[in-house]
PDB file of N, CA and C in Angstrom:
ATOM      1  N   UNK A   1       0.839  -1.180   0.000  1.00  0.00           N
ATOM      2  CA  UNK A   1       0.000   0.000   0.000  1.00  0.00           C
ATOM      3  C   UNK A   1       0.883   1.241   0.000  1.00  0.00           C
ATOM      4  N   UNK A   2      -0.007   2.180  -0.351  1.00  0.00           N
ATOM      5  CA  UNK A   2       1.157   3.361  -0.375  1.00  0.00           C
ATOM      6  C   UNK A   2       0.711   4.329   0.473  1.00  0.00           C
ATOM      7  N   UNK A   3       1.840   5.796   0.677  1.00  0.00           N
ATOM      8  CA  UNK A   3       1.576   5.682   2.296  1.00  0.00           C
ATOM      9  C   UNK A   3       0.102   6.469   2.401  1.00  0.00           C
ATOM     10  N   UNK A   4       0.013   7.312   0.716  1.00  0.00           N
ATOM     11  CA  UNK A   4      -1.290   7.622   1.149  1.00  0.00           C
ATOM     12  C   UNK A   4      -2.513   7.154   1.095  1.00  0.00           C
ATOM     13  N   UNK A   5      -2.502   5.798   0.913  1.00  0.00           N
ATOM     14  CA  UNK A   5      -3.413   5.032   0.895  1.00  0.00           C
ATOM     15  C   UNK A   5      -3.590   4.659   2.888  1.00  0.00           C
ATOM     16  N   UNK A   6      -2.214   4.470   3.210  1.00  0.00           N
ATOM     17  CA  UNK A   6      -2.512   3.844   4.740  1.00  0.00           C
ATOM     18  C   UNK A   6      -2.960   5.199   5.444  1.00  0.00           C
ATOM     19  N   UNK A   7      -2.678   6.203   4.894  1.00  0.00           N
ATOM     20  CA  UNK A   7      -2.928   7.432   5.540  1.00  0.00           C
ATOM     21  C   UNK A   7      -4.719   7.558   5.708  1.00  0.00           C
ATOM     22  N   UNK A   8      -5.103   7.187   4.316  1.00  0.00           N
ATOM     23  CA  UNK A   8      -6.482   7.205   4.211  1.00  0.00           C
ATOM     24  C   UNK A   8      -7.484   6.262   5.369  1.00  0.00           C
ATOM     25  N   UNK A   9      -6.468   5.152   5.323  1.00  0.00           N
ATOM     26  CA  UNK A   9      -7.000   4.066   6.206  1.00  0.00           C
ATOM     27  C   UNK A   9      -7.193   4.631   7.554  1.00  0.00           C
ATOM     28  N   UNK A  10      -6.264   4.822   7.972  1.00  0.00           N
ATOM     29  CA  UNK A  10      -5.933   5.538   8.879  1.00  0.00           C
ATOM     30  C   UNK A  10      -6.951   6.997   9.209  1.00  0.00           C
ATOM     31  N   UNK A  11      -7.220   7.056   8.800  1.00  0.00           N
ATOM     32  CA  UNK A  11      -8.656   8.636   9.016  1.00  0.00           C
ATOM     33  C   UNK A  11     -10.162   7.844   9.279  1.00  0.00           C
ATOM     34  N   UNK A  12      -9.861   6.533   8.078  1.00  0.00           N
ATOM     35  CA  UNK A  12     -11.332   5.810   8.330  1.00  0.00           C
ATOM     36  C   UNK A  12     -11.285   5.109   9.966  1.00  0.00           C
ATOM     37  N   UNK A  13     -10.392   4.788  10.122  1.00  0.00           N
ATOM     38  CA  UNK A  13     -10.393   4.006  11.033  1.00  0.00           C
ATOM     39  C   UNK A  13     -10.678   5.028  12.553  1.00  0.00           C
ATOM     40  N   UNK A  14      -9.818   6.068  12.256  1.00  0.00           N
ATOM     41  CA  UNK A  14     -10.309   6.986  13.739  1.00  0.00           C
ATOM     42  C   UNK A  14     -12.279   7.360  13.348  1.00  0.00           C
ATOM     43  N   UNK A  15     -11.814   7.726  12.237  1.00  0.00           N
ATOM     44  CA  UNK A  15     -13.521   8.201  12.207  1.00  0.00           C
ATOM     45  C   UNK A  15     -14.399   6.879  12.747  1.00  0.00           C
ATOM     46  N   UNK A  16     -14.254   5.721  12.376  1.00  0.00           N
ATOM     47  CA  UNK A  16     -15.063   4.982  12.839  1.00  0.00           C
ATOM     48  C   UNK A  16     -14.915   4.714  14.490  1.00  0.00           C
ATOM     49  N   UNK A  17     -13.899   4.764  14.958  1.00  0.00           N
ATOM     50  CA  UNK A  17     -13.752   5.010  16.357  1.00  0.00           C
ATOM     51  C   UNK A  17     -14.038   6.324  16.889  1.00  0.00           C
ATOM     52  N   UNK A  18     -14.122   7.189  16.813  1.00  0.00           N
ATOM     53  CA  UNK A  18     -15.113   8.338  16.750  1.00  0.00           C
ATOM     54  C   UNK A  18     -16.427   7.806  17.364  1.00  0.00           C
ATOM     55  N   UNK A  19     -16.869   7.432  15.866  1.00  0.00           N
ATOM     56  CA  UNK A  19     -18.369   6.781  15.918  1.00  0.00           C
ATOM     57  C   UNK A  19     -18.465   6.032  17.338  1.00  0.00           C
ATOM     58  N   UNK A  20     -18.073   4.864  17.242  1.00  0.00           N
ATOM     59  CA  UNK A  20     -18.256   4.543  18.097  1.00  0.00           C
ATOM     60  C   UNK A  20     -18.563   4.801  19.936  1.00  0.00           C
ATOM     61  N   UNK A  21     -17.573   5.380  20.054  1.00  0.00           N
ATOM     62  CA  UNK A  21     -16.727   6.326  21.395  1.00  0.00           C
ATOM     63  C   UNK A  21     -18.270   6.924  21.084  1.00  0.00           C
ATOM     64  N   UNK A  22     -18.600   7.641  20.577  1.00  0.00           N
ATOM     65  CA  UNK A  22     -20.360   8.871  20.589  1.00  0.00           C
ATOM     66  C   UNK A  22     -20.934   7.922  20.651  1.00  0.00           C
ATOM     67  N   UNK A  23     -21.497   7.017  20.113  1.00  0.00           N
ATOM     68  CA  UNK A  23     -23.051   5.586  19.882  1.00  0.00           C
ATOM     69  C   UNK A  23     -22.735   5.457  21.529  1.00  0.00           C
ATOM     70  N   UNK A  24     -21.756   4.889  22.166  1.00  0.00           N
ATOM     71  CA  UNK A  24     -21.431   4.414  23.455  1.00  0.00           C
ATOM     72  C   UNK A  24     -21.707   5.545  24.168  1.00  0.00           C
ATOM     73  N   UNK A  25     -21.310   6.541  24.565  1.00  0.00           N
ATOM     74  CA  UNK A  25     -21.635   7.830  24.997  1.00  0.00           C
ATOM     75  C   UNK A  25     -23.017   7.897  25.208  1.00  0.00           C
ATOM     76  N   UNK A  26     -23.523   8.052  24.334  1.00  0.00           N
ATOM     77  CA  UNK A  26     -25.118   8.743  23.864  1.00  0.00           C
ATOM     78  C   UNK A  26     -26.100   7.261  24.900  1.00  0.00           C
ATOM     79  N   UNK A  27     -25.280   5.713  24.011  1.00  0.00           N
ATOM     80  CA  UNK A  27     -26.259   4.780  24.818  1.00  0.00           C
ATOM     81  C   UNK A  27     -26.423   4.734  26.013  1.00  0.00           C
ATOM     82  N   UNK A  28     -25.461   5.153  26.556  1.00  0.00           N
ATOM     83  CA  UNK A  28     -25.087   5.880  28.514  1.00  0.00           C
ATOM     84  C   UNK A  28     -25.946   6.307  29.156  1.00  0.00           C
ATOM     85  N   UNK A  29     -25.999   7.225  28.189  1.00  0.00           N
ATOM     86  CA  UNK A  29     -26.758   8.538  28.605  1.00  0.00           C
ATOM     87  C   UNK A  29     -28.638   8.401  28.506  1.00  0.00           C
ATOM     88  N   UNK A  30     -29.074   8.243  27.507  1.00  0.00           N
ATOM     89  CA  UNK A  30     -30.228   7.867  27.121  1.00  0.00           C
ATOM     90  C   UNK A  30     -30.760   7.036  28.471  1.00  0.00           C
ATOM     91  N   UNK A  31     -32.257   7.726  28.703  1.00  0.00           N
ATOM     92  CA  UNK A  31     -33.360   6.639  29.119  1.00  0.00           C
ATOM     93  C   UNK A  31     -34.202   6.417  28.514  1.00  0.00           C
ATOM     94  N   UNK A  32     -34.608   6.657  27.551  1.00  0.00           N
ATOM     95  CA  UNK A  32     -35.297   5.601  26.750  1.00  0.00           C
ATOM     96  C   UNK A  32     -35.223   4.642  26.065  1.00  0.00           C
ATOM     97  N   UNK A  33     -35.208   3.467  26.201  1.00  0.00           N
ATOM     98  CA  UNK A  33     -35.238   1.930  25.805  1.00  0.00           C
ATOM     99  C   UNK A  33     -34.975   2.004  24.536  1.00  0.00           C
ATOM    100  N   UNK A  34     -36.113   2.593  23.765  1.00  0.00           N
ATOM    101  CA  UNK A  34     -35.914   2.398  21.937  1.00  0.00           C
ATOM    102  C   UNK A  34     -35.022   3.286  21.489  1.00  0.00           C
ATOM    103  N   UNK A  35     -34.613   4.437  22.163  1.00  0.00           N
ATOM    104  CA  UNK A  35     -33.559   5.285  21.635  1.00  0.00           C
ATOM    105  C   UNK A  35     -32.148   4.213  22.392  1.00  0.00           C
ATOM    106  N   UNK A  36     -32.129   3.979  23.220  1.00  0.00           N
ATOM    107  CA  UNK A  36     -31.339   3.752  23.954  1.00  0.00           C
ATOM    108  C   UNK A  36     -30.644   2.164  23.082  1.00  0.00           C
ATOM    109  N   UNK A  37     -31.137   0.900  22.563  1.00  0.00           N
ATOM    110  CA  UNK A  37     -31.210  -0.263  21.583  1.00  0.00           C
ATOM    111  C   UNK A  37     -30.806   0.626  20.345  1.00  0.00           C
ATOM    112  N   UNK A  38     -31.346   1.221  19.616  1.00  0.00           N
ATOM    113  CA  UNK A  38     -30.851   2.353  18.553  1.00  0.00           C
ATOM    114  C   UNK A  38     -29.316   2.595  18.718  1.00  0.00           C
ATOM    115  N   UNK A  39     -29.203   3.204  19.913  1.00  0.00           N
ATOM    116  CA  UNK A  39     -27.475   3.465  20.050  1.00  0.00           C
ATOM    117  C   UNK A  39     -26.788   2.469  20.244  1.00  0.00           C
ATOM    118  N   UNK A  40     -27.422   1.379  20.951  1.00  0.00           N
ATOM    119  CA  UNK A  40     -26.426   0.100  20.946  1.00  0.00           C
ATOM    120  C   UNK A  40     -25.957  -0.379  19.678  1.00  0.00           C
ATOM    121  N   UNK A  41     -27.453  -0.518  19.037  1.00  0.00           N
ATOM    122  CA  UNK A  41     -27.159  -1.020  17.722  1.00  0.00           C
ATOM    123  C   UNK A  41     -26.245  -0.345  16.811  1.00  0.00           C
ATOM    124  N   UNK A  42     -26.103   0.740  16.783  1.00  0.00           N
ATOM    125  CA  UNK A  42     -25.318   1.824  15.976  1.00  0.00           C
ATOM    126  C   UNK A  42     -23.983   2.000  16.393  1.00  0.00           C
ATOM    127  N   UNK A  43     -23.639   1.265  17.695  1.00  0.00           N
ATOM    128  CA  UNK A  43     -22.357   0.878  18.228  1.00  0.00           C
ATOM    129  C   UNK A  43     -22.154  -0.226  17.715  1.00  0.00           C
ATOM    130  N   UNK A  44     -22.821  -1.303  17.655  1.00  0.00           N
ATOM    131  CA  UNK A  44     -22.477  -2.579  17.529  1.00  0.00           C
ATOM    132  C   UNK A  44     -22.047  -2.394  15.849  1.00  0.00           C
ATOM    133  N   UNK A  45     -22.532  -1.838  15.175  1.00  0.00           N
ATOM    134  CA  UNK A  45     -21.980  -1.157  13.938  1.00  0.00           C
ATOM    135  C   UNK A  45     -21.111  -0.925  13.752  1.00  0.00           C
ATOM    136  N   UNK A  46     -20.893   0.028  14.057  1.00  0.00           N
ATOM    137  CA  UNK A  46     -19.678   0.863  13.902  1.00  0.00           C
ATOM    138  C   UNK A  46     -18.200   0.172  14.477  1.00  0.00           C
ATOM    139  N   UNK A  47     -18.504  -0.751  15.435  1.00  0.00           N
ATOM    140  CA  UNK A  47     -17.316  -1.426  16.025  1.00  0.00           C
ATOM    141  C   UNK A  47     -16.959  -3.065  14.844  1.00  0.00           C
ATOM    142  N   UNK A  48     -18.160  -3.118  14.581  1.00  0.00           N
ATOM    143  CA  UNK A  48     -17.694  -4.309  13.310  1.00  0.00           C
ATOM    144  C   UNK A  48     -16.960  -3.751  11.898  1.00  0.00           C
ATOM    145  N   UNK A  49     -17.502  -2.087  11.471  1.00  0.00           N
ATOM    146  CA  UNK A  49     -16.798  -1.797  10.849  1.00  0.00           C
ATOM    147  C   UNK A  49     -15.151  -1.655  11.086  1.00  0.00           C
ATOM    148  N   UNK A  50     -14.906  -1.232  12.474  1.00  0.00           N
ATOM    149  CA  UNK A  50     -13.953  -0.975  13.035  1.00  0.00           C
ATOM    150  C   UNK A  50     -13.253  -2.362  12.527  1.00  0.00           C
ATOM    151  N   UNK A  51     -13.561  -3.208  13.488  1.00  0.00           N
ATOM    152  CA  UNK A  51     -12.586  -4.875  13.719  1.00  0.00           C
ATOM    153  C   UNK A  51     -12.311  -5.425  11.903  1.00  0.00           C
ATOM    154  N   UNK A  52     -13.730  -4.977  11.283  1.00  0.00           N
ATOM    155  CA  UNK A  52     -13.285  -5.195   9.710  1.00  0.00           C
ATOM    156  C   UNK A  52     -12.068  -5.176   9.107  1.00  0.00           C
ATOM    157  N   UNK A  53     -12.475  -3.372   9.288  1.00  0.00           N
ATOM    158  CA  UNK A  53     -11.309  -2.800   8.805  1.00  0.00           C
ATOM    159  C   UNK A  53      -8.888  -2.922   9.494  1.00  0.00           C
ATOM    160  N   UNK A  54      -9.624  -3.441  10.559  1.00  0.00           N
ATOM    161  CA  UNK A  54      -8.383  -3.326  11.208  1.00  0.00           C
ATOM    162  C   UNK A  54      -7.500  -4.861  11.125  1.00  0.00           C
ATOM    163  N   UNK A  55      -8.737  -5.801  10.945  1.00  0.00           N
ATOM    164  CA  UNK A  55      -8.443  -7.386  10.373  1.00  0.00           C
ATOM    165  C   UNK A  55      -7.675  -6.857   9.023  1.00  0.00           C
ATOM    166  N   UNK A  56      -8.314  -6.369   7.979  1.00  0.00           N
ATOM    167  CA  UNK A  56      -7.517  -6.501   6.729  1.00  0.00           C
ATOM    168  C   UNK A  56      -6.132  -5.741   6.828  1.00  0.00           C
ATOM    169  N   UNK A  57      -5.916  -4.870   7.945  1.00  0.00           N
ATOM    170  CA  UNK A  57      -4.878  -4.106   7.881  1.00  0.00           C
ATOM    171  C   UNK A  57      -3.462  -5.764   8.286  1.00  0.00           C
ATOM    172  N   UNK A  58      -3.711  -6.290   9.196  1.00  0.00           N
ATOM    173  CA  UNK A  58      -3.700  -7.263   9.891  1.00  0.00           C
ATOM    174  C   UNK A  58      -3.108  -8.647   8.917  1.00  0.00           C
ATOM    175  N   UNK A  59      -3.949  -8.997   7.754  1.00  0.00           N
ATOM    176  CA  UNK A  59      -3.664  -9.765   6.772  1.00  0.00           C
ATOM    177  C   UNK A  59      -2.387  -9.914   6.205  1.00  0.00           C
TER     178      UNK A  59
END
């Protein structure tokens, strides 16, 4: 890869940890149940994109 390709990787990968770090935050915070499953779910997301992306780095 070249470096500005890992560089790129590298932005996706904080951004998706970003994401995450907020979905977790927010699900904290929230009392309501259906908002509250919403943010889990949108964590549980965002952290598979994460492990995705960090497996192929990994390969």
């Amino acid at each position: 890869m070249t470096s500005k390709e890992l560089l790129y990787i590298g932005d996706a990968l904080g951004h998706e940890k970003y994401f995450l770090t907020k979905c977790k935050e927010l699900s904290e915070q929230l009392q309501d149940s259906e908002l509250k499953e919403l943010a889990g779910s949108m964590m549980a997301s965002h952290q598979q994109i994460y492990s995705s992306m960090f497996s192929l780095l990994n390969n």
